[in-house]
Protein backbone atom coordinates (compact mmCIF):
# COMPACT_ATOMS: atom_id res chain seq x y z
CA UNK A 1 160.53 114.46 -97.73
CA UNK A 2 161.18 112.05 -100.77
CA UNK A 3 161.04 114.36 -104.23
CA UNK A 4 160.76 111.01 -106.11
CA UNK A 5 157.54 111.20 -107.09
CA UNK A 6 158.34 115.04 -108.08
CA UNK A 7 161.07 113.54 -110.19
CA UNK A 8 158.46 111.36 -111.86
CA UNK A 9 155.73 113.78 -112.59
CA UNK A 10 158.43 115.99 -114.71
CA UNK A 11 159.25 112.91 -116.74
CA UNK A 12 155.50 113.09 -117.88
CA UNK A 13 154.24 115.08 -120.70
CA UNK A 14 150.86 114.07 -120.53
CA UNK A 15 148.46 113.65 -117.19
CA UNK A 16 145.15 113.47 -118.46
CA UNK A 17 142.11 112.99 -116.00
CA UNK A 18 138.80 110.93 -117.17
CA UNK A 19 136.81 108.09 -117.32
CA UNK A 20 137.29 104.32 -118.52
CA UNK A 21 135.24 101.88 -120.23
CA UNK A 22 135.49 97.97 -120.65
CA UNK A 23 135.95 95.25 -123.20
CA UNK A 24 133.69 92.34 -122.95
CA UNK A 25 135.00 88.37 -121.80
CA UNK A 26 137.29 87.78 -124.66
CA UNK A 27 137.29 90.59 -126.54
CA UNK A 28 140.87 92.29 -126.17
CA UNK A 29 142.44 88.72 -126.53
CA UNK A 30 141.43 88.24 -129.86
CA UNK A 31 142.65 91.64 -130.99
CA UNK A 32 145.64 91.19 -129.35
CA UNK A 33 145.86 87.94 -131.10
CA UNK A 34 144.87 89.12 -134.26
CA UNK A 35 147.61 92.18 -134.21
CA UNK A 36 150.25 90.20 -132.86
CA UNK A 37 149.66 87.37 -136.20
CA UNK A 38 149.87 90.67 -138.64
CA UNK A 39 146.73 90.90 -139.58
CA UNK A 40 146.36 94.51 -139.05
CA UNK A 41 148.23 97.65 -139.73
CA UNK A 42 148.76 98.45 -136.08
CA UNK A 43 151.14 95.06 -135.35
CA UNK A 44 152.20 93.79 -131.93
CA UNK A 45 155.14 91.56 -130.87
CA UNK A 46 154.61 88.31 -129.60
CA UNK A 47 155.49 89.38 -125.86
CA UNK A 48 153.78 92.25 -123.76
CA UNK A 49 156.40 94.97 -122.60
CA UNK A 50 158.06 93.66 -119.12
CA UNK A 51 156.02 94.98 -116.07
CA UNK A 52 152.41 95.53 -117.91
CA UNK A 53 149.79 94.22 -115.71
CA UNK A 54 146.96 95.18 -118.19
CA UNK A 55 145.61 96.42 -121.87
CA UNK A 56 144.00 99.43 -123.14
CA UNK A 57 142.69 100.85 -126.45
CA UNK A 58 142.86 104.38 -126.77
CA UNK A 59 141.57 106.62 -128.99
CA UNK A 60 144.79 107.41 -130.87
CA UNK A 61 145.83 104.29 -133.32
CA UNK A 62 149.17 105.81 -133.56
CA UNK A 63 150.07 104.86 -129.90
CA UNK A 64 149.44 100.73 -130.37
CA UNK A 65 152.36 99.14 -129.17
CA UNK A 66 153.50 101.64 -126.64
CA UNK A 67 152.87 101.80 -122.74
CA UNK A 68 151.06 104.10 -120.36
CA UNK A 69 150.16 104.63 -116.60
CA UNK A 70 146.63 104.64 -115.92
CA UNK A 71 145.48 104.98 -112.31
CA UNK A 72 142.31 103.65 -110.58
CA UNK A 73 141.39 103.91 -106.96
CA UNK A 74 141.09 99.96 -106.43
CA UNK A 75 144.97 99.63 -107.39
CA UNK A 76 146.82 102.88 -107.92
CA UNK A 77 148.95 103.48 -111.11
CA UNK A 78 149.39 100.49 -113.85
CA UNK A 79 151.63 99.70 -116.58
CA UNK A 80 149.09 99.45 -119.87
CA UNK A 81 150.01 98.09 -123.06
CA UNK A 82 148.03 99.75 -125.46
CA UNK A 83 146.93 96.87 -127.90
CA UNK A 84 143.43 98.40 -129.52
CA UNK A 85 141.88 101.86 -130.95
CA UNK A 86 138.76 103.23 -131.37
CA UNK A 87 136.96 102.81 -135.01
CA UNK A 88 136.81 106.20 -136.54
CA UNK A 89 134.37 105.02 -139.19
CA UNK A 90 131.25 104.26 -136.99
CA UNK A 91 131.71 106.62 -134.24
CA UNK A 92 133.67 105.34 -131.57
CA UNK A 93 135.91 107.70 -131.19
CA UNK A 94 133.23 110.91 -131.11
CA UNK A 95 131.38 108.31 -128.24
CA UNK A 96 135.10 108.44 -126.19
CA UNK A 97 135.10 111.58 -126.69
CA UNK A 98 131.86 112.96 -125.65
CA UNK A 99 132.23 110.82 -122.84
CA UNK A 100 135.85 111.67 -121.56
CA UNK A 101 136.23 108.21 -122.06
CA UNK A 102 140.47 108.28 -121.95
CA UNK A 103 140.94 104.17 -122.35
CA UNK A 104 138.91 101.17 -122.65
CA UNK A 105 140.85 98.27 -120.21
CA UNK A 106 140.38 94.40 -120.80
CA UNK A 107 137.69 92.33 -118.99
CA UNK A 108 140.08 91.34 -116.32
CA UNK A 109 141.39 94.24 -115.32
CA UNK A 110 137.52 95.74 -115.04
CA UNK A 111 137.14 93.03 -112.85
CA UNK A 112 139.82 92.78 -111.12
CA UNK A 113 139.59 96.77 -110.39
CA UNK A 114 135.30 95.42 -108.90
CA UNK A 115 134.23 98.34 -111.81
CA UNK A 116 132.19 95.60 -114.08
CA UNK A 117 128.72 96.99 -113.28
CA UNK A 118 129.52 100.62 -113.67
CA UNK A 119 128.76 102.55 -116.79
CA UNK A 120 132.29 104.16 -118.37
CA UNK A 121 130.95 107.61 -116.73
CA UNK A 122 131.08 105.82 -113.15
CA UNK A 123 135.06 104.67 -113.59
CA UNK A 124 137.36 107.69 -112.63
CA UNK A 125 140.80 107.19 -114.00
CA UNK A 126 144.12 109.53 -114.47
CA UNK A 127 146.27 108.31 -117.67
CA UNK A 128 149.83 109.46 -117.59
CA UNK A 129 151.86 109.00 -120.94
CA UNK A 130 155.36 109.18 -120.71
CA UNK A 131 157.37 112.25 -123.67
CA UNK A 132 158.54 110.13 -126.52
CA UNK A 133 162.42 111.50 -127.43
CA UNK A 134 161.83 114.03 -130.14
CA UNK A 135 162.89 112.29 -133.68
């Protein structure tokens, strides 16, 4: 019996279980694009983080930049780049919330995952964030 994935889970400080919702066509690209030219307080480098196969906003704007695991049933566990947050002033975040909504994924990833005509309550995912090294 392989205790890899054992190994793995310990390295985790965070397993959270919920539900996702969707950007629209477009959407995440221009935020990306928008953070990455320094328009906003939550920055991004020009490249994604090696190995990321899609984005995510969550509702914490202190994570942009960093990566997490999120899991789906169409494609088991992938690397996010968390480029996006939720807007505090007009109620996102109590919407994600109320909703269990753990991360909102780009347009291709919804579609490549065949989720784009479920509501965010229909989209089971588990998010796994890795500890960050105390400072």
């Amino acid at each position: 019996m392989s205790y890899h994935w054992i190994a793995t889970l310990l390295l985790l400080a965070n397993l959270q279980v919920g539900h996702a919702a969707y950007y629209a066509d477009g959407v995440m690209a221009d935020v990306i694009a928008v953070r990455q030219a320094g328009w906003t307080a939550g920055d991004l480098p020009a490249e994604a983080p090696p190995g990321v196969t899609c984005f995510v906003a969550t509702p914490d704007c202190s994570e942009i930049g960093d990566v997490i695991s999120v899991w789906h049933h169409s494609g088991g566990w992938e690397r996010c780049w968390i480029t996006d947050c939720c807007c505090r002033i007009n109620g996102d975040c109590d919407r994600m919330r109320k909703r269990h909504i753990l991360v909102e994924v780009d347009y291709h990833t919804a579609r490549r995952w065949g989720v784009l005509r479920y509501g965010p309550t229909s989209i089971v995912v588990a998010v796994a964030r890795q500890r960050r090294p105390a400072p």
